[in-house]
C-alpha atoms as a PDB file:
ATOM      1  CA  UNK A   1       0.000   0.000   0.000  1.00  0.00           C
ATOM      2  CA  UNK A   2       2.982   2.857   0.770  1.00  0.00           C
ATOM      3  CA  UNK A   3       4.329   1.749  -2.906  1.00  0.00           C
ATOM      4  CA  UNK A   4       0.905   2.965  -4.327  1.00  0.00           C
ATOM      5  CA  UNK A   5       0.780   6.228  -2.475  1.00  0.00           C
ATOM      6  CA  UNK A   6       4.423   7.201  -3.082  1.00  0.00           C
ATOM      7  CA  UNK A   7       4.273   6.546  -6.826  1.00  0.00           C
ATOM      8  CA  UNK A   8       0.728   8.373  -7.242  1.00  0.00           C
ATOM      9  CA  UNK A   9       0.556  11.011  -4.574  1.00  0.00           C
ATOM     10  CA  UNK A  10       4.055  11.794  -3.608  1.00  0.00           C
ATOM     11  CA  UNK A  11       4.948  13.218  -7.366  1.00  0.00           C
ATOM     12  CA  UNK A  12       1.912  15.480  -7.259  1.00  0.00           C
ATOM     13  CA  UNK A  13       2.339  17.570  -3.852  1.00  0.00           C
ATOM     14  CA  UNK A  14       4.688  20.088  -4.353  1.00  0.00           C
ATOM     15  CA  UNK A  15       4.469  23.229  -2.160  1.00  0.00           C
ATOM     16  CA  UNK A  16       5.752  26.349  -3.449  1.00  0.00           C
ATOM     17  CA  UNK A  17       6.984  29.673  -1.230  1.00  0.00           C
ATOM     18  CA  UNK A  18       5.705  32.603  -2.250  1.00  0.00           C
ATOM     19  CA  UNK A  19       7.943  35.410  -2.487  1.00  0.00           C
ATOM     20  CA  UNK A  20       7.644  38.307  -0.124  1.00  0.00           C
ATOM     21  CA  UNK A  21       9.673  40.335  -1.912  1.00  0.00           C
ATOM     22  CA  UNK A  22       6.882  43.018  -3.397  1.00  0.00           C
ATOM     23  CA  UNK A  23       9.741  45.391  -4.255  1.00  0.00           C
ATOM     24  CA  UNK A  24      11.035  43.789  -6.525  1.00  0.00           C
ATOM     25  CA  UNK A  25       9.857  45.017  -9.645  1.00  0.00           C
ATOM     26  CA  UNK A  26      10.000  48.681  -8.529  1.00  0.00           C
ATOM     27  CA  UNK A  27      13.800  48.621  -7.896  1.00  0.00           C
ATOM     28  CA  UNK A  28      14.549  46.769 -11.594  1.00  0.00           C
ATOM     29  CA  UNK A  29      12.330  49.976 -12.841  1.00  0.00           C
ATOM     30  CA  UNK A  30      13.655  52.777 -10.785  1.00  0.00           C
ATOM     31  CA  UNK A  31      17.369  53.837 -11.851  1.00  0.00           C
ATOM     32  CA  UNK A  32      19.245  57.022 -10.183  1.00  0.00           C
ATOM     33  CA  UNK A  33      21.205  59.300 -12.481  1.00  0.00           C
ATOM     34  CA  UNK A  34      24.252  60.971 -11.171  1.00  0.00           C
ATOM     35  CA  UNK A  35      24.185  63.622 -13.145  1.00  0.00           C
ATOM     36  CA  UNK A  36      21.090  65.739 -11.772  1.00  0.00           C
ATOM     37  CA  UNK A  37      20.805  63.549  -8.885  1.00  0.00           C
ATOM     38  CA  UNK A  38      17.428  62.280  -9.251  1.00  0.00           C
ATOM     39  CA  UNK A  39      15.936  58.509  -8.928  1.00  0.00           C
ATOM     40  CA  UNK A  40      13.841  58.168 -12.466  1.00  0.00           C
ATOM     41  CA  UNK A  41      12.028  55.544 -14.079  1.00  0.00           C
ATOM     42  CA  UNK A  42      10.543  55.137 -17.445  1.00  0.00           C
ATOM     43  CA  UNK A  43       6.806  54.467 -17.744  1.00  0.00           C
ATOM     44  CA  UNK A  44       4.878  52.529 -20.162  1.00  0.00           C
ATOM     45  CA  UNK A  45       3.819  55.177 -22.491  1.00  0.00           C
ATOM     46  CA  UNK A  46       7.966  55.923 -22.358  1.00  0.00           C
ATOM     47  CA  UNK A  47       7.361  59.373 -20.459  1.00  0.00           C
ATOM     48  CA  UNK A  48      10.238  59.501 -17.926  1.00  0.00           C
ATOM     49  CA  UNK A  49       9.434  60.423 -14.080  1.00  0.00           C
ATOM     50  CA  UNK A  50      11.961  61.306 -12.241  1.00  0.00           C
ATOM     51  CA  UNK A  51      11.678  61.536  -8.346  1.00  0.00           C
ATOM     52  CA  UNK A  52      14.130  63.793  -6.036  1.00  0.00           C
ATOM     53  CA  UNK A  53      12.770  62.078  -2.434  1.00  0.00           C
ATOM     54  CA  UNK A  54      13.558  58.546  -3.059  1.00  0.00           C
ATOM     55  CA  UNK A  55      16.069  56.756  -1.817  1.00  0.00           C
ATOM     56  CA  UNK A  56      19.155  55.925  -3.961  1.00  0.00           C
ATOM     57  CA  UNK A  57      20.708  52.758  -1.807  1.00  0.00           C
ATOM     58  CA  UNK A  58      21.035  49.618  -4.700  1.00  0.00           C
ATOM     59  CA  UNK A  59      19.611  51.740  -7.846  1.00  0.00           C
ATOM     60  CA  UNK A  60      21.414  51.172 -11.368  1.00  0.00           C
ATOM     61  CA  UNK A  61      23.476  54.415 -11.828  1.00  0.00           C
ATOM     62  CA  UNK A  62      22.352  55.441 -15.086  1.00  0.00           C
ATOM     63  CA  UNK A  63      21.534  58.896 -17.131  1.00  0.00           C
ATOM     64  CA  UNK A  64      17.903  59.860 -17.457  1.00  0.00           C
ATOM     65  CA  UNK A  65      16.668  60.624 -20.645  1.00  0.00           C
ATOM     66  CA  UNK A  66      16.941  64.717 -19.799  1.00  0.00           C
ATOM     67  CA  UNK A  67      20.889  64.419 -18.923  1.00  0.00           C
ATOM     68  CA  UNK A  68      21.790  62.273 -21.716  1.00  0.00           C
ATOM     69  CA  UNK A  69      20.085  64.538 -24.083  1.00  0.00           C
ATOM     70  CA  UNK A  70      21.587  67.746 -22.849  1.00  0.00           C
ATOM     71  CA  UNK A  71      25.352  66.179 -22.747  1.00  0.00           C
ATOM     72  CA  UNK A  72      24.523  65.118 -26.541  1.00  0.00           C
ATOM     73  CA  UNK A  73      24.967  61.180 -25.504  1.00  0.00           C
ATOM     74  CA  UNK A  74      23.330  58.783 -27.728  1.00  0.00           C
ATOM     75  CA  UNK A  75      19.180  57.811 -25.701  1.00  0.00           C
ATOM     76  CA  UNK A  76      19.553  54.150 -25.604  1.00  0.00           C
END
């Protein structure tokens, strides 16, 4: 009988963690250019927001959009 019930039942239960990481997504989005000193992001519609309150700690350094432009850099 426990040959049965590990061959049928033991296969099929798998638990899965969820993550309780809900930041995430928001720090892969948010980048922080050195240039002007603001934390931006770039929204669906491809308007850039840039933020001066938020904090900085583990952001991609990268140029906004604004800086890039004005130091006549290539917008990738």
């Amino acid at each position: 009988m426990n040959w049965i019930y590990e061959q049928f039942f033991k296969e099929k239960i798998v638990l899965k963690k969820k993550s309780n990481n809900n930041y995430n997504a928001e720090y892969k989005r948010l980048k922080f250019c050195e240039a002007c000193r603001h934390t931006w992001e770039k929204t669906v519609s491809g308007a850039v927001v840039r933020y001066n309150h938020l904090s900085t700690y583990g952001l991609i350094r990268k140029d906004c959009d604004y800086c890039s432009r004005t130091k006549g850099l290539p917008i990738i």
